[in-house]
ModelCIF file with pLDDT and N, C-alpha, C, O atoms, coordinates in Angstrom:
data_MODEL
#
_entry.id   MODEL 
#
_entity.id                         1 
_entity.type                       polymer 
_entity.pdbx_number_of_molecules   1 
#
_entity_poly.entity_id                      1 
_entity_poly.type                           'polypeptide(L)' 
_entity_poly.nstd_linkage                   no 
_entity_poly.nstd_monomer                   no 
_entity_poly.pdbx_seq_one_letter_code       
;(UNK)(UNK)(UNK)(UNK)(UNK)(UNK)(UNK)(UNK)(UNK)(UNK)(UNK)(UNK)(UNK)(UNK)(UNK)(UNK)
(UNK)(UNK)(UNK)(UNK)(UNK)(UNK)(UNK)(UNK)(UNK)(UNK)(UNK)(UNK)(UNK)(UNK)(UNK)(UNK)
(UNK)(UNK)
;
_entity_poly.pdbx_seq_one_letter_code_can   XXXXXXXXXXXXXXXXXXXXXXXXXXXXXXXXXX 
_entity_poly.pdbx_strand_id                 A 
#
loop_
_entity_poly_seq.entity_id 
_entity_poly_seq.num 
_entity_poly_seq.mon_id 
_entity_poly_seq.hetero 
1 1  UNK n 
1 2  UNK n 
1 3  UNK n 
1 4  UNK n 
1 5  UNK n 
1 6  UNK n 
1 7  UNK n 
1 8  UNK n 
1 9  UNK n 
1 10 UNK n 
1 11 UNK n 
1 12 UNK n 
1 13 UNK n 
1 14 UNK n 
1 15 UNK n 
1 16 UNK n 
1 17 UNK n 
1 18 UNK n 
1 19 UNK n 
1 20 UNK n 
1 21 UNK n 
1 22 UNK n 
1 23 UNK n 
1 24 UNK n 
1 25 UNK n 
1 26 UNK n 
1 27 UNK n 
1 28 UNK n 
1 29 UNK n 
1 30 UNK n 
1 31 UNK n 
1 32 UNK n 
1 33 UNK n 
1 34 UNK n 
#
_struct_asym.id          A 
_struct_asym.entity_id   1 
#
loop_
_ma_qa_metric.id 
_ma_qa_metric.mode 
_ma_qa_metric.name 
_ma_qa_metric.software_group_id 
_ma_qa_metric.type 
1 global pLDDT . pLDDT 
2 local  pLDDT . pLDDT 
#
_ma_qa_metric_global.metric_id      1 
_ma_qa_metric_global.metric_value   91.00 
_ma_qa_metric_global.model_id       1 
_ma_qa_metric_global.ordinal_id     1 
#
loop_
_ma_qa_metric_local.label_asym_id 
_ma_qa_metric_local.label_comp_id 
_ma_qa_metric_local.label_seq_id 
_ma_qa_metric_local.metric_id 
_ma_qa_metric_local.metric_value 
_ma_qa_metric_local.model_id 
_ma_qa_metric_local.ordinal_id 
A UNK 1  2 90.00 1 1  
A UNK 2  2 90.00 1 2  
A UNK 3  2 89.00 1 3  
A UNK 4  2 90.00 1 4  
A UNK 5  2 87.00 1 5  
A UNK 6  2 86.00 1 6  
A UNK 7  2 86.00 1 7  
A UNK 8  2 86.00 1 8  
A UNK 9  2 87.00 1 9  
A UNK 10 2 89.00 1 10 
A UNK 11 2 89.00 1 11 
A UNK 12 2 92.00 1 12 
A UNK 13 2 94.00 1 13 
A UNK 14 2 95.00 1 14 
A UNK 15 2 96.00 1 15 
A UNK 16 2 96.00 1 16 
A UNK 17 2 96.00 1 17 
A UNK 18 2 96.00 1 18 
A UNK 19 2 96.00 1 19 
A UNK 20 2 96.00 1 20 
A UNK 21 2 96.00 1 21 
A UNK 22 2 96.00 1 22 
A UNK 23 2 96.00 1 23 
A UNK 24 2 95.00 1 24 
A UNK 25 2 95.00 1 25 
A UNK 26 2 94.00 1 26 
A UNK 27 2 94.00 1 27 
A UNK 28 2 94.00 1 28 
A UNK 29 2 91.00 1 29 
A UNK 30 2 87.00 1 30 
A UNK 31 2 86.00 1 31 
A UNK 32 2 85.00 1 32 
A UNK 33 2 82.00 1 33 
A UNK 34 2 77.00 1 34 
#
loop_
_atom_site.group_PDB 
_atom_site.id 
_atom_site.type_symbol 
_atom_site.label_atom_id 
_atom_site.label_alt_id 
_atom_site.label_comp_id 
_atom_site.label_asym_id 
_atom_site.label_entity_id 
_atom_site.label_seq_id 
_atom_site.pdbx_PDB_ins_code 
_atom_site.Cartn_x 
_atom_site.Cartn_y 
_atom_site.Cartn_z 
_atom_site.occupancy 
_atom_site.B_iso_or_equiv 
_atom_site.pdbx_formal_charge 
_atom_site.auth_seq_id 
_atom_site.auth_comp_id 
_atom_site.auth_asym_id 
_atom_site.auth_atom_id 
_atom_site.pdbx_PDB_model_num 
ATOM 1   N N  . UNK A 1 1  ? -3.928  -3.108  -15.089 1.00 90.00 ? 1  UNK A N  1 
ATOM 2   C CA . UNK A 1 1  ? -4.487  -4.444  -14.873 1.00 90.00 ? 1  UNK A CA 1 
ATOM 3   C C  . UNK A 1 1  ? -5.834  -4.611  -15.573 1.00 90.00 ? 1  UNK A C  1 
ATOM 4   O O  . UNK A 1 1  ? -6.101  -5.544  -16.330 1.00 90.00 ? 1  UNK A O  1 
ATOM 5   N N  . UNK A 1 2  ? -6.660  -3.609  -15.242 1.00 90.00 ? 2  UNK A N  1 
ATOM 6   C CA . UNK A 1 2  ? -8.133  -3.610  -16.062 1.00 90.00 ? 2  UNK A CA 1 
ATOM 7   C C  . UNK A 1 2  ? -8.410  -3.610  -17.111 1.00 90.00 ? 2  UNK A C  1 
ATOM 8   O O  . UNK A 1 2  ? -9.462  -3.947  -17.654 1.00 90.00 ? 2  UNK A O  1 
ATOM 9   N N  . UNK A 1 3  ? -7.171  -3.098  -17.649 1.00 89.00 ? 3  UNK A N  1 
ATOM 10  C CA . UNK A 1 3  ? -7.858  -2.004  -19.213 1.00 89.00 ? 3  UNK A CA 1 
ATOM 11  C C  . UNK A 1 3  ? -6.780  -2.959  -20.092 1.00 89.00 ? 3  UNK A C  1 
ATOM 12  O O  . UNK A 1 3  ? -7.184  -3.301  -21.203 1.00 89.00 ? 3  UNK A O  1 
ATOM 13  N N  . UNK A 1 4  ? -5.700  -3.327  -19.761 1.00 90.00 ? 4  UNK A N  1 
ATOM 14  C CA . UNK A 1 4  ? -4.478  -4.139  -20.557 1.00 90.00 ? 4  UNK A CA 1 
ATOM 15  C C  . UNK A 1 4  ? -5.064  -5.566  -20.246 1.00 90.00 ? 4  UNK A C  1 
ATOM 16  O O  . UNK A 1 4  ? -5.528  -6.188  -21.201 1.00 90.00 ? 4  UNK A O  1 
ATOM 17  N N  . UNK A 1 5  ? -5.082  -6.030  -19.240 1.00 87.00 ? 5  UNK A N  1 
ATOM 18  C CA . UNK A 1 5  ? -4.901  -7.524  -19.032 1.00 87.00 ? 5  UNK A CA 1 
ATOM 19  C C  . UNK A 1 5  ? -6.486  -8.208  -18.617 1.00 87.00 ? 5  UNK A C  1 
ATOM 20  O O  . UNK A 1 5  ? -6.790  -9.383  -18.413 1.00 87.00 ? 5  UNK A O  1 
ATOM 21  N N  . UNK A 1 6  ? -7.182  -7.178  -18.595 1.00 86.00 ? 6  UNK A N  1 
ATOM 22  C CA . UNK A 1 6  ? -8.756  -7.812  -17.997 1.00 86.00 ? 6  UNK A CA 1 
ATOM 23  C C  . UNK A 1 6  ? -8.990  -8.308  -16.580 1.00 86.00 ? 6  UNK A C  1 
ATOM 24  O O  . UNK A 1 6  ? -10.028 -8.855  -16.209 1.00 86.00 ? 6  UNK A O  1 
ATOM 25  N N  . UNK A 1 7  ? -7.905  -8.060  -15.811 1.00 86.00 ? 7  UNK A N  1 
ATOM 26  C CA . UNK A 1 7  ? -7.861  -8.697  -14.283 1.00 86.00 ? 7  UNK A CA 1 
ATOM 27  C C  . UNK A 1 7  ? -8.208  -7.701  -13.372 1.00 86.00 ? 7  UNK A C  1 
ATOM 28  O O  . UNK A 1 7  ? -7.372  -6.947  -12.876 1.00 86.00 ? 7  UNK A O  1 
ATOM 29  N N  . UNK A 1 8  ? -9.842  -7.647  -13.037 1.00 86.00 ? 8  UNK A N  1 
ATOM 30  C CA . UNK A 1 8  ? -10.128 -6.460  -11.772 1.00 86.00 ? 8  UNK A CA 1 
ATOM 31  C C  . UNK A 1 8  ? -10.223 -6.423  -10.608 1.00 86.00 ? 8  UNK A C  1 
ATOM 32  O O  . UNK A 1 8  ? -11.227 -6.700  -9.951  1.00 86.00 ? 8  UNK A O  1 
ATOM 33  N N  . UNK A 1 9  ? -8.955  -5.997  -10.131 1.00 87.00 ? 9  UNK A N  1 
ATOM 34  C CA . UNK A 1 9  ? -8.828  -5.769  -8.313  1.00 87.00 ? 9  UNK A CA 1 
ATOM 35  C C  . UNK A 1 9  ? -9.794  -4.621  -7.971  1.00 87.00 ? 9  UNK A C  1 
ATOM 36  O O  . UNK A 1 9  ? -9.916  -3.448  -8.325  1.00 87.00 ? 9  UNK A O  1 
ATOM 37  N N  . UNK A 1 10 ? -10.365 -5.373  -7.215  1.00 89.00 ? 10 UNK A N  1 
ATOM 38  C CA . UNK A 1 10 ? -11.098 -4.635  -6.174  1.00 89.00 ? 10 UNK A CA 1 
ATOM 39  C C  . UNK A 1 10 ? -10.335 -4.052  -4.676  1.00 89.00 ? 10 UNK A C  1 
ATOM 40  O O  . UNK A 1 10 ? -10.731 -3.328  -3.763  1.00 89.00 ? 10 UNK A O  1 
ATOM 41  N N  . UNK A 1 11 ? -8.859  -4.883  -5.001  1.00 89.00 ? 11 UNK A N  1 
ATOM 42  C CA . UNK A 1 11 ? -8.642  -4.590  -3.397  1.00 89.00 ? 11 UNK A CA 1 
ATOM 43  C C  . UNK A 1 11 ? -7.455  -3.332  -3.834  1.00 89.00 ? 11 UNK A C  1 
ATOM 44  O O  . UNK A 1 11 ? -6.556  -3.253  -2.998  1.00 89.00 ? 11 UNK A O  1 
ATOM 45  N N  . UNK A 1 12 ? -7.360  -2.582  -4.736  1.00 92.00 ? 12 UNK A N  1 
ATOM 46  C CA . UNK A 1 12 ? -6.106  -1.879  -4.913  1.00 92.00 ? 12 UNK A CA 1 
ATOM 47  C C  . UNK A 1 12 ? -6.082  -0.950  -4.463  1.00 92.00 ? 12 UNK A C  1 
ATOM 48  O O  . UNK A 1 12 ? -5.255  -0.137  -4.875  1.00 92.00 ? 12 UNK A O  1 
ATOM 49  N N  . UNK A 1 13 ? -7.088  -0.549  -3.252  1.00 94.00 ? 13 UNK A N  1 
ATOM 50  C CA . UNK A 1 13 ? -6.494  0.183   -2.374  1.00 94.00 ? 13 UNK A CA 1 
ATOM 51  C C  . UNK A 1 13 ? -5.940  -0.112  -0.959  1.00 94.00 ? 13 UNK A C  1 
ATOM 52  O O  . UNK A 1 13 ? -5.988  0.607   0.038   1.00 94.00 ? 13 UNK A O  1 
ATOM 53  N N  . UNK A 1 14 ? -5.364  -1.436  -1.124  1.00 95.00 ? 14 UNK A N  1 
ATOM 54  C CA . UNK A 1 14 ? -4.218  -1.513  0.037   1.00 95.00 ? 14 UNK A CA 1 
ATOM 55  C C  . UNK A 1 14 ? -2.806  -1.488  -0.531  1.00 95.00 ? 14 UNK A C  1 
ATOM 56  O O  . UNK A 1 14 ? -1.850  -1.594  0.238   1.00 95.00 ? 14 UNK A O  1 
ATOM 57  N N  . UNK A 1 15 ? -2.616  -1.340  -1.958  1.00 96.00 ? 15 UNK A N  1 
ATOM 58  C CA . UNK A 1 15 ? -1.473  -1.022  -2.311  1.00 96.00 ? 15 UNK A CA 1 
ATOM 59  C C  . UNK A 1 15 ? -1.278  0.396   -1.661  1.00 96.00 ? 15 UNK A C  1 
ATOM 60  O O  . UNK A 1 15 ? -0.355  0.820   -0.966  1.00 96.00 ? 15 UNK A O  1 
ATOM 61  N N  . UNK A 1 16 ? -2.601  1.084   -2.166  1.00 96.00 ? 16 UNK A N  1 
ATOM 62  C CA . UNK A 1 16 ? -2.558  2.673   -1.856  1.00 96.00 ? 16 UNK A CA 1 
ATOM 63  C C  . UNK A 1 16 ? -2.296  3.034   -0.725  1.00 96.00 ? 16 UNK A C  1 
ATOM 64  O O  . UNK A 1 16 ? -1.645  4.075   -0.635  1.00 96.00 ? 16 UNK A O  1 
ATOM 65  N N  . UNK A 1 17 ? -2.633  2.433   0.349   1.00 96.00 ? 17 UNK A N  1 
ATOM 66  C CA . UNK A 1 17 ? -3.008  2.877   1.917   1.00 96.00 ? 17 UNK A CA 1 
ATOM 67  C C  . UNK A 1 17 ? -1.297  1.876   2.015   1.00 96.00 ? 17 UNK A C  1 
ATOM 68  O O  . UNK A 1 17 ? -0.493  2.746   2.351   1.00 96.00 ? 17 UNK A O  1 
ATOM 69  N N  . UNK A 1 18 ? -0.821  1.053   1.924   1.00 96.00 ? 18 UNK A N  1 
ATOM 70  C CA . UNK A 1 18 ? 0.511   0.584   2.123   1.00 96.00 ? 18 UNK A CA 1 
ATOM 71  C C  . UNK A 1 18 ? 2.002   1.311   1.745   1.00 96.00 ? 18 UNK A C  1 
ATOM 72  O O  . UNK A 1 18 ? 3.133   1.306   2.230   1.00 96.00 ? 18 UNK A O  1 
ATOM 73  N N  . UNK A 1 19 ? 1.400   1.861   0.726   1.00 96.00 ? 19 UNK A N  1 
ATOM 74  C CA . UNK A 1 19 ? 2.388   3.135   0.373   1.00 96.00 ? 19 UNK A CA 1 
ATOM 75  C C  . UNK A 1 19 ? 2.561   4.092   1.484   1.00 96.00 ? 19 UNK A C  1 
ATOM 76  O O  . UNK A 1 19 ? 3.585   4.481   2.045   1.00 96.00 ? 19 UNK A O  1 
ATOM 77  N N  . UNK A 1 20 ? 0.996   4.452   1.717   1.00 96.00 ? 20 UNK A N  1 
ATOM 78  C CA . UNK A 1 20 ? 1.050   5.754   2.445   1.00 96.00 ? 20 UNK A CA 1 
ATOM 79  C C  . UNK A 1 20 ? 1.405   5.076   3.802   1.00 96.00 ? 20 UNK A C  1 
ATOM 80  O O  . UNK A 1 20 ? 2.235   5.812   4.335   1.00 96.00 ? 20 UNK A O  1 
ATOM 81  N N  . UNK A 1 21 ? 1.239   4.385   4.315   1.00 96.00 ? 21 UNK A N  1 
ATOM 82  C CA . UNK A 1 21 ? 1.510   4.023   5.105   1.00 96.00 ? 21 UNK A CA 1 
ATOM 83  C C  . UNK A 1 21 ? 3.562   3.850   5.401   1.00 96.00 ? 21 UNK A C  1 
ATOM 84  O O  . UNK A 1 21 ? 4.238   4.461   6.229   1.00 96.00 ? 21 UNK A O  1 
ATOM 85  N N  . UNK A 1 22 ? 3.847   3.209   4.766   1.00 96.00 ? 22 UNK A N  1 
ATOM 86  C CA . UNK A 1 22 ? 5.255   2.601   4.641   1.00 96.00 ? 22 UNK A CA 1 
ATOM 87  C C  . UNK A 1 22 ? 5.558   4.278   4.767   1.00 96.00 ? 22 UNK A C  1 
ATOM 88  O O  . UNK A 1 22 ? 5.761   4.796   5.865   1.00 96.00 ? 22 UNK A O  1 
ATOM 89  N N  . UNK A 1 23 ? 5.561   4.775   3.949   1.00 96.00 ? 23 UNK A N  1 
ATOM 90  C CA . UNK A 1 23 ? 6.138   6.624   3.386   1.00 96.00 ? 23 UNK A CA 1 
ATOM 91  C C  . UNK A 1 23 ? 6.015   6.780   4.717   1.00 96.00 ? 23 UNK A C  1 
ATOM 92  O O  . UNK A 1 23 ? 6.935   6.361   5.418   1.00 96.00 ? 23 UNK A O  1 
ATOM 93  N N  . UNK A 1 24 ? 4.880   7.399   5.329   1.00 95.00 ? 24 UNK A N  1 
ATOM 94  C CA . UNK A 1 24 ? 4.639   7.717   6.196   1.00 95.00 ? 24 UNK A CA 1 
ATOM 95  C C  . UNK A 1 24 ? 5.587   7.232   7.603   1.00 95.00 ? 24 UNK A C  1 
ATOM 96  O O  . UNK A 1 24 ? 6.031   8.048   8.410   1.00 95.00 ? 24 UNK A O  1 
ATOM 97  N N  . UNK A 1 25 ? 5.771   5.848   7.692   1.00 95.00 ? 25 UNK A N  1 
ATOM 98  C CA . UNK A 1 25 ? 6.136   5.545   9.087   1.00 95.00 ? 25 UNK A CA 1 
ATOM 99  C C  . UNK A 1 25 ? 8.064   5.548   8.624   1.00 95.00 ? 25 UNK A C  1 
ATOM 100 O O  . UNK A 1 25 ? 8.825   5.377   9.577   1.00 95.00 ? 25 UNK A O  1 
ATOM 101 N N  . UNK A 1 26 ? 8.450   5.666   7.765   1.00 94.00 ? 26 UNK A N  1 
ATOM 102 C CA . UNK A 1 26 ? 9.883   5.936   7.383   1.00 94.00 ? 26 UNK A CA 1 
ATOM 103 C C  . UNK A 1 26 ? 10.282  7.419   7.820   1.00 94.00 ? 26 UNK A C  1 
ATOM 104 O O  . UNK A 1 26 ? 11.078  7.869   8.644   1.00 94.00 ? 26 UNK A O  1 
ATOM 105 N N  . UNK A 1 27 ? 9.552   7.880   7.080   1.00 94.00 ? 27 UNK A N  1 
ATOM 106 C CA . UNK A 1 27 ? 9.853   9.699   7.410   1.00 94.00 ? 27 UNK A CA 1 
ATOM 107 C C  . UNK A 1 27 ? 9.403   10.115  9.069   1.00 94.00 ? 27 UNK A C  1 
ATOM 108 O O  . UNK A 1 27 ? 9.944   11.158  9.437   1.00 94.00 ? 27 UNK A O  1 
ATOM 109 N N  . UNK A 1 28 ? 8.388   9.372   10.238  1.00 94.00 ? 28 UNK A N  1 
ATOM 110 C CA . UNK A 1 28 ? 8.248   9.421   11.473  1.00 94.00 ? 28 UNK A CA 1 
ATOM 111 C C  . UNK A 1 28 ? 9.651   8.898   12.149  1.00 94.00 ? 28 UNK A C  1 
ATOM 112 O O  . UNK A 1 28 ? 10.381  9.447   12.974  1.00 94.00 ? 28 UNK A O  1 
ATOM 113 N N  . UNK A 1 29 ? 9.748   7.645   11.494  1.00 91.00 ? 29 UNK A N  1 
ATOM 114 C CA . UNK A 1 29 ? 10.616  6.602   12.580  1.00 91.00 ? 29 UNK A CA 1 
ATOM 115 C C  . UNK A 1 29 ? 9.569   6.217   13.800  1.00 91.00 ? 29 UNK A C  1 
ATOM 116 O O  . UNK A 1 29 ? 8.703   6.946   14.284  1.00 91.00 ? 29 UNK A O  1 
ATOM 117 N N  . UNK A 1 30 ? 9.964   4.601   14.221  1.00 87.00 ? 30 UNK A N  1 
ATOM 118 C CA . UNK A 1 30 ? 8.739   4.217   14.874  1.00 87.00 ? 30 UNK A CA 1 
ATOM 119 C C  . UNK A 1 30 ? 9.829   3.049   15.974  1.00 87.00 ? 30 UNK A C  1 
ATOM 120 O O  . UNK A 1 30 ? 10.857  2.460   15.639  1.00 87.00 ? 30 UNK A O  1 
ATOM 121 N N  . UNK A 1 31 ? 9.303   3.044   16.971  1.00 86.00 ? 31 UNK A N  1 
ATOM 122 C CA . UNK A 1 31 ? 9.691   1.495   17.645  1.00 86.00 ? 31 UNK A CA 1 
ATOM 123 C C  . UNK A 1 31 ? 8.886   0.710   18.102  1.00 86.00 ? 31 UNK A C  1 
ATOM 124 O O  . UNK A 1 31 ? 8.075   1.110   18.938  1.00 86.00 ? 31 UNK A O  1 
ATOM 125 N N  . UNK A 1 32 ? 8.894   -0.910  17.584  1.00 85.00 ? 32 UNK A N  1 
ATOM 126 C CA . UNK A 1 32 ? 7.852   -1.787  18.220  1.00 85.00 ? 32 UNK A CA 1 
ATOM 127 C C  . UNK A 1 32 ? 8.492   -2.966  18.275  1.00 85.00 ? 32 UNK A C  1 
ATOM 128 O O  . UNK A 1 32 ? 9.446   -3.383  17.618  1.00 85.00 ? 32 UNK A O  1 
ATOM 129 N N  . UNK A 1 33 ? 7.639   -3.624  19.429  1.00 82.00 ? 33 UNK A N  1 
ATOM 130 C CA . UNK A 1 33 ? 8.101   -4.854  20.150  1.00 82.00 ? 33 UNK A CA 1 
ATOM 131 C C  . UNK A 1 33 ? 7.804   -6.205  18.945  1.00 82.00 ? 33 UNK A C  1 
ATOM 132 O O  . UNK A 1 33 ? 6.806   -6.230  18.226  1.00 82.00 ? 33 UNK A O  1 
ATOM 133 N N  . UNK A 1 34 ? 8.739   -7.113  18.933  1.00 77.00 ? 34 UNK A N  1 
ATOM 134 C CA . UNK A 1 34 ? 8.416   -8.347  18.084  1.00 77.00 ? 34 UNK A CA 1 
ATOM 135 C C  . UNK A 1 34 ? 8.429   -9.297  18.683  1.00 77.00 ? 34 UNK A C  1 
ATOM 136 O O  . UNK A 1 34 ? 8.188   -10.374 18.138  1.00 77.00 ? 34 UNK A O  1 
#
């Protein structure tokens, strides 16, 4: 994004932490109320 297109996220670490996150709660298994 920065270096190709000139567009700088500041927020790209909730991609990071959403990964780990998602990964994370797949390989646990989880149950919650909706």
């Amino acid at each position: 994004l920065l270096g190709f297109t000139g567009q700088l996220s500041l927020g790209h670490v909730a991609f990071f932490g959403i990964g780990a996150y998602v990964s994370a709660l797949t390989a646990l298994g989880f149950d919650v109320e909706l």
